[in-house]
C-alpha atoms as a PDB file:
ATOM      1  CA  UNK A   1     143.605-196.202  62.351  1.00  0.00           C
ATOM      2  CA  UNK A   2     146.350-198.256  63.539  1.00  0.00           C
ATOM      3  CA  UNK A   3     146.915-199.766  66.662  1.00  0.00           C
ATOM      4  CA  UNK A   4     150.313-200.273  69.160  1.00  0.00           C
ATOM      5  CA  UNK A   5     149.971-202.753  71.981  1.00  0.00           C
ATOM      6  CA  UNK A   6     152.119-201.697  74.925  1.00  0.00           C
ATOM      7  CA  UNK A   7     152.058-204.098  78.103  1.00  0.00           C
ATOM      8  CA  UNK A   8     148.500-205.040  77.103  1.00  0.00           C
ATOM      9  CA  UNK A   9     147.090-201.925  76.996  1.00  0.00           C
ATOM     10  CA  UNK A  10     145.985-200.955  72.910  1.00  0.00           C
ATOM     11  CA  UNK A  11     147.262-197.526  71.667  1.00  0.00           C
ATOM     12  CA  UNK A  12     145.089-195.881  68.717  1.00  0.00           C
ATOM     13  CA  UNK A  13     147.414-193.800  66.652  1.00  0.00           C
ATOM     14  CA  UNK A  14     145.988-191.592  63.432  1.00  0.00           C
ATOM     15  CA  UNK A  15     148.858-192.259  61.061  1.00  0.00           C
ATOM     16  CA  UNK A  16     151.563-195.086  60.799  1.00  0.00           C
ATOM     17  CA  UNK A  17     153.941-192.569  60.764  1.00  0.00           C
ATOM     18  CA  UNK A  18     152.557-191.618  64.638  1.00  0.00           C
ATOM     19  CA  UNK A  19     152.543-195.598  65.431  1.00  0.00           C
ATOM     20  CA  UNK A  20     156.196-195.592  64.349  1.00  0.00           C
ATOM     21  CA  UNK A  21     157.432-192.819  66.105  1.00  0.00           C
ATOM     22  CA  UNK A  22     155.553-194.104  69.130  1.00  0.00           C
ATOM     23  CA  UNK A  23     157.381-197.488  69.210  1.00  0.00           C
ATOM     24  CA  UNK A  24     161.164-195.773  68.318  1.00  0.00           C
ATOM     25  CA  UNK A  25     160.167-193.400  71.781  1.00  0.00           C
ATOM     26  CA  UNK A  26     158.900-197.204  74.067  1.00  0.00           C
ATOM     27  CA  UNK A  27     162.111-198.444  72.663  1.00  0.00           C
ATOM     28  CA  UNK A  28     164.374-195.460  73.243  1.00  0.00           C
ATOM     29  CA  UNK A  29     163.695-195.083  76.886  1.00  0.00           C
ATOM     30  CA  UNK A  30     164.459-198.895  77.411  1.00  0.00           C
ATOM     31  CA  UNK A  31     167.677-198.270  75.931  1.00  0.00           C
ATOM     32  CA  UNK A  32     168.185-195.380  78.437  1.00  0.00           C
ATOM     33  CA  UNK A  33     167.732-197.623  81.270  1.00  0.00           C
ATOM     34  CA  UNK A  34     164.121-195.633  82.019  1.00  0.00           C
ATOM     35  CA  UNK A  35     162.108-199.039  82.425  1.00  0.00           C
ATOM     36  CA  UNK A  36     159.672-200.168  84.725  1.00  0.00           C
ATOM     37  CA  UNK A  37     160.455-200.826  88.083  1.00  0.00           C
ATOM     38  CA  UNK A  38     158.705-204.190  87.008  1.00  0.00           C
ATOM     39  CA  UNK A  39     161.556-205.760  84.914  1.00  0.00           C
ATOM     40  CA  UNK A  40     164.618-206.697  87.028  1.00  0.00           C
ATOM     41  CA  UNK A  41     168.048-208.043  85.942  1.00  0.00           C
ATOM     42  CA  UNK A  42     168.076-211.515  85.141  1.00  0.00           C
ATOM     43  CA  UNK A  43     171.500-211.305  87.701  1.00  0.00           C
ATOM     44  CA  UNK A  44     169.173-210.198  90.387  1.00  0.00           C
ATOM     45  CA  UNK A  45     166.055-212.929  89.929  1.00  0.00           C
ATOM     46  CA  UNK A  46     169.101-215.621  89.232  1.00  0.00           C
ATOM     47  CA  UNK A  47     170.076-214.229  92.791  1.00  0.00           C
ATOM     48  CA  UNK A  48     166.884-214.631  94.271  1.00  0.00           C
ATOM     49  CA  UNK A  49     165.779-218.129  92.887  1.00  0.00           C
ATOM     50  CA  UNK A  50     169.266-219.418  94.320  1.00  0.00           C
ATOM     51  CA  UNK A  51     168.557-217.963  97.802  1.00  0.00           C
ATOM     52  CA  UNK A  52     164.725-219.710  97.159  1.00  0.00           C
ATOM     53  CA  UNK A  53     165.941-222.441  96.164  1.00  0.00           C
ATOM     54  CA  UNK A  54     168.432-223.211  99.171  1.00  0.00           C
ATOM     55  CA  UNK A  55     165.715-221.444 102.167  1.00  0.00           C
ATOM     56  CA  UNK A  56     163.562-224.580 100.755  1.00  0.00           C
ATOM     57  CA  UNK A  57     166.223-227.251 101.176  1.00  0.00           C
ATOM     58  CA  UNK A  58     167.445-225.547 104.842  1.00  0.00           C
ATOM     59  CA  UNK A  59     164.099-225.940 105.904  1.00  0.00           C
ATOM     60  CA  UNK A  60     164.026-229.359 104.786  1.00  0.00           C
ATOM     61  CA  UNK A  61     166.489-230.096 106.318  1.00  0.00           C
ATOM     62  CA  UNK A  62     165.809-228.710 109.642  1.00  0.00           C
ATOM     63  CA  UNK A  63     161.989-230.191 109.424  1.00  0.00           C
ATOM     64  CA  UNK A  64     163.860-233.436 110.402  1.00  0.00           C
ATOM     65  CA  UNK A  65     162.651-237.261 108.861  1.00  0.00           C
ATOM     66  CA  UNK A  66     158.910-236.223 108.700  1.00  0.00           C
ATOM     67  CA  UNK A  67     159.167-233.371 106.648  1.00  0.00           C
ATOM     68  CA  UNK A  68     156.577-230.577 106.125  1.00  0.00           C
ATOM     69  CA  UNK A  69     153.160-230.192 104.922  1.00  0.00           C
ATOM     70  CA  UNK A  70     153.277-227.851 101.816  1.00  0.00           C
ATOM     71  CA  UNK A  71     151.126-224.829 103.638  1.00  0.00           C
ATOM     72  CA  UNK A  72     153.514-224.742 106.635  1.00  0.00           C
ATOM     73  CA  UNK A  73     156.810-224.854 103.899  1.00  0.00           C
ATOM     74  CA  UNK A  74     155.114-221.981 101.868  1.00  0.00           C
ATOM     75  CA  UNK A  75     155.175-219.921 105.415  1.00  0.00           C
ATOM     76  CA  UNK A  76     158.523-220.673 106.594  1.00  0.00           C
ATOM     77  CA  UNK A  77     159.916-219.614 102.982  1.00  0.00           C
ATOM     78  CA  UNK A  78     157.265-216.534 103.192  1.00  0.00           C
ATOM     79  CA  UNK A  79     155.032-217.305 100.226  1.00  0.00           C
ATOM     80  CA  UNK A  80     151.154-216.605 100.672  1.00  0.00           C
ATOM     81  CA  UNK A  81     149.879-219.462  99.342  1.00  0.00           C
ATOM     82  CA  UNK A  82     150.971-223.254  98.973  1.00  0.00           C
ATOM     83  CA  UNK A  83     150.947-222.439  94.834  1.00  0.00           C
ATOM     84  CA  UNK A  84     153.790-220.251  95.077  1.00  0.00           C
ATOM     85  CA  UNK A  85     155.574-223.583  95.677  1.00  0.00           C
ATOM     86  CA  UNK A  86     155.633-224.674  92.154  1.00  0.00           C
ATOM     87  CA  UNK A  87     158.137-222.421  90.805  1.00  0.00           C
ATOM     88  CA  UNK A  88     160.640-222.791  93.563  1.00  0.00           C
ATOM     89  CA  UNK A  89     160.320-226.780  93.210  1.00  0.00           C
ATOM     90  CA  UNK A  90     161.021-226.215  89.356  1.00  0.00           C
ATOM     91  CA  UNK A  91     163.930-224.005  90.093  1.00  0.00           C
ATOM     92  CA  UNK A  92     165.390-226.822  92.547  1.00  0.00           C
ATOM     93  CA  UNK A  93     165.215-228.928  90.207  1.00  0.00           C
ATOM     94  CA  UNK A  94     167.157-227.309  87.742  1.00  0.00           C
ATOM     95  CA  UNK A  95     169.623-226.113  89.858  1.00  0.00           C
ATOM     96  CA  UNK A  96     170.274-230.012  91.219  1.00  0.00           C
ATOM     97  CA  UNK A  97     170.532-230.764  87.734  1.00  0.00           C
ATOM     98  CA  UNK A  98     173.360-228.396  87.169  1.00  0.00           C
ATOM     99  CA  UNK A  99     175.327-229.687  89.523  1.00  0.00           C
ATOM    100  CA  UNK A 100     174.767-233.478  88.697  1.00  0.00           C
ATOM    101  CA  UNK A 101     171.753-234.657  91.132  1.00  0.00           C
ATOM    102  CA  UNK A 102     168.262-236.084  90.355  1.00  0.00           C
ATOM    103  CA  UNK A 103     165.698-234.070  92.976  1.00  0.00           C
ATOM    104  CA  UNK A 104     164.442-237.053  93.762  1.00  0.00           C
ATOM    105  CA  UNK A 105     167.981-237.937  95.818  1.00  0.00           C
ATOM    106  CA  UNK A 106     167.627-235.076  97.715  1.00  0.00           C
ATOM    107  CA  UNK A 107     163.677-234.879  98.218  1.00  0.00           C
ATOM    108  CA  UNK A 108     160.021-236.213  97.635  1.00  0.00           C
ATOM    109  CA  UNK A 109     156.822-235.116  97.579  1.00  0.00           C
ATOM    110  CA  UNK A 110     154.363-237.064  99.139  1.00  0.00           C
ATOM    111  CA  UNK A 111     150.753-237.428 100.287  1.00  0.00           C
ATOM    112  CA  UNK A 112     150.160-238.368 104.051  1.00  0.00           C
ATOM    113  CA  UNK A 113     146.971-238.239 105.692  1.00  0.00           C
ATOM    114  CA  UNK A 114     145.179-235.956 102.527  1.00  0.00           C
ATOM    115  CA  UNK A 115     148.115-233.568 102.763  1.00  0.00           C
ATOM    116  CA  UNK A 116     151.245-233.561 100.532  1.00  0.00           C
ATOM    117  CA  UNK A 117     154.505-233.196 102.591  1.00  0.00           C
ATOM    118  CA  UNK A 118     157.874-232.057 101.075  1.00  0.00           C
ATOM    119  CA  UNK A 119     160.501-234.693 103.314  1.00  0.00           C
ATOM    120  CA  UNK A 120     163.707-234.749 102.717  1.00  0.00           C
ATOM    121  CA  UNK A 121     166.430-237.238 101.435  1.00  0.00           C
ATOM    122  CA  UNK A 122     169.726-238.613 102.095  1.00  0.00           C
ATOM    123  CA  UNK A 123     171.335-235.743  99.968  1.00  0.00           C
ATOM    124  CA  UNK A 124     170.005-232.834 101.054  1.00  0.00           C
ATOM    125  CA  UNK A 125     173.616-232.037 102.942  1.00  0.00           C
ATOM    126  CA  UNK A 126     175.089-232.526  99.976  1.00  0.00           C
ATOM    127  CA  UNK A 127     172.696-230.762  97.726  1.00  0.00           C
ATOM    128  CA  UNK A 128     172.984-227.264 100.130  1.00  0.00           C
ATOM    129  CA  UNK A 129     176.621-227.606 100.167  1.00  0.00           C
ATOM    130  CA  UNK A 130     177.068-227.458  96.658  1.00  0.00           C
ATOM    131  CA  UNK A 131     174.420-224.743  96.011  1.00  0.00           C
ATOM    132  CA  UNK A 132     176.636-222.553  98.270  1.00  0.00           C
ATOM    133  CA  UNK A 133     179.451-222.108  96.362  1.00  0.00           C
END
């Protein structure tokens, strides 16, 4: 009996002949562009994670010196939870690194009164400008 794992999901084949034939079809019909609706260009989630990346330093910005708690920035950029956060903050952070600037110039973190707030910095302008181009 042998055994071909295909997005988690264990597929019992008689014969390795029957395995092998199995994984030249899975990897013939991602050659034909017949993939899951799933996987997206890494263009397209590039494209996304910029336009993520500058909706969180917009509404920085526009949250004025105070900032915002983390639950009310994870609305405004339309995320259901606070958690969904993370990955957008790690995308920021690369993206200000591409283009020369620590995070920390730009914003911060913080806890205030048992919440953490996201408040922006003197660079944010700059930081949005140069994410536009």
């Amino acid at each position: 009996m042998y055994r071909v794992l295909l997005d988690g999901v264990a597929i019992e084949c008689d014969s390795m002949e029957e395995a092998k034939r199995l994984a030249r079809s899975i990897a013939n019909e991602e050659r034909d562009g017949s993939q899951p609706r799933s996987r997206r260009s890494t263009s397209v989630r590039q494209d996304e994670s910029r336009k993520d990346v500058l909706k969180l330093l917009k509404a920085l910005r526009e949250a004025g010196p105070d900032g915002l708690p983390g639950a009310k920035l994870a609305q405004t950029l339309g995320l259901k939870t606070r958690k969904g956060l993370g990955p957008i903050a790690v995308a920021t952070n690369n993206r200000l690194a591409a283009i020369g600037m620590k995070p920390e110039q730009v914003f911060e973190r913080n806890r205030v009164g048992g919440e953490r707030r996201w408040i922006r910095k003197d660079k944010i302008e700059e930081a949005i400008k140069a994410l536009e181009v």
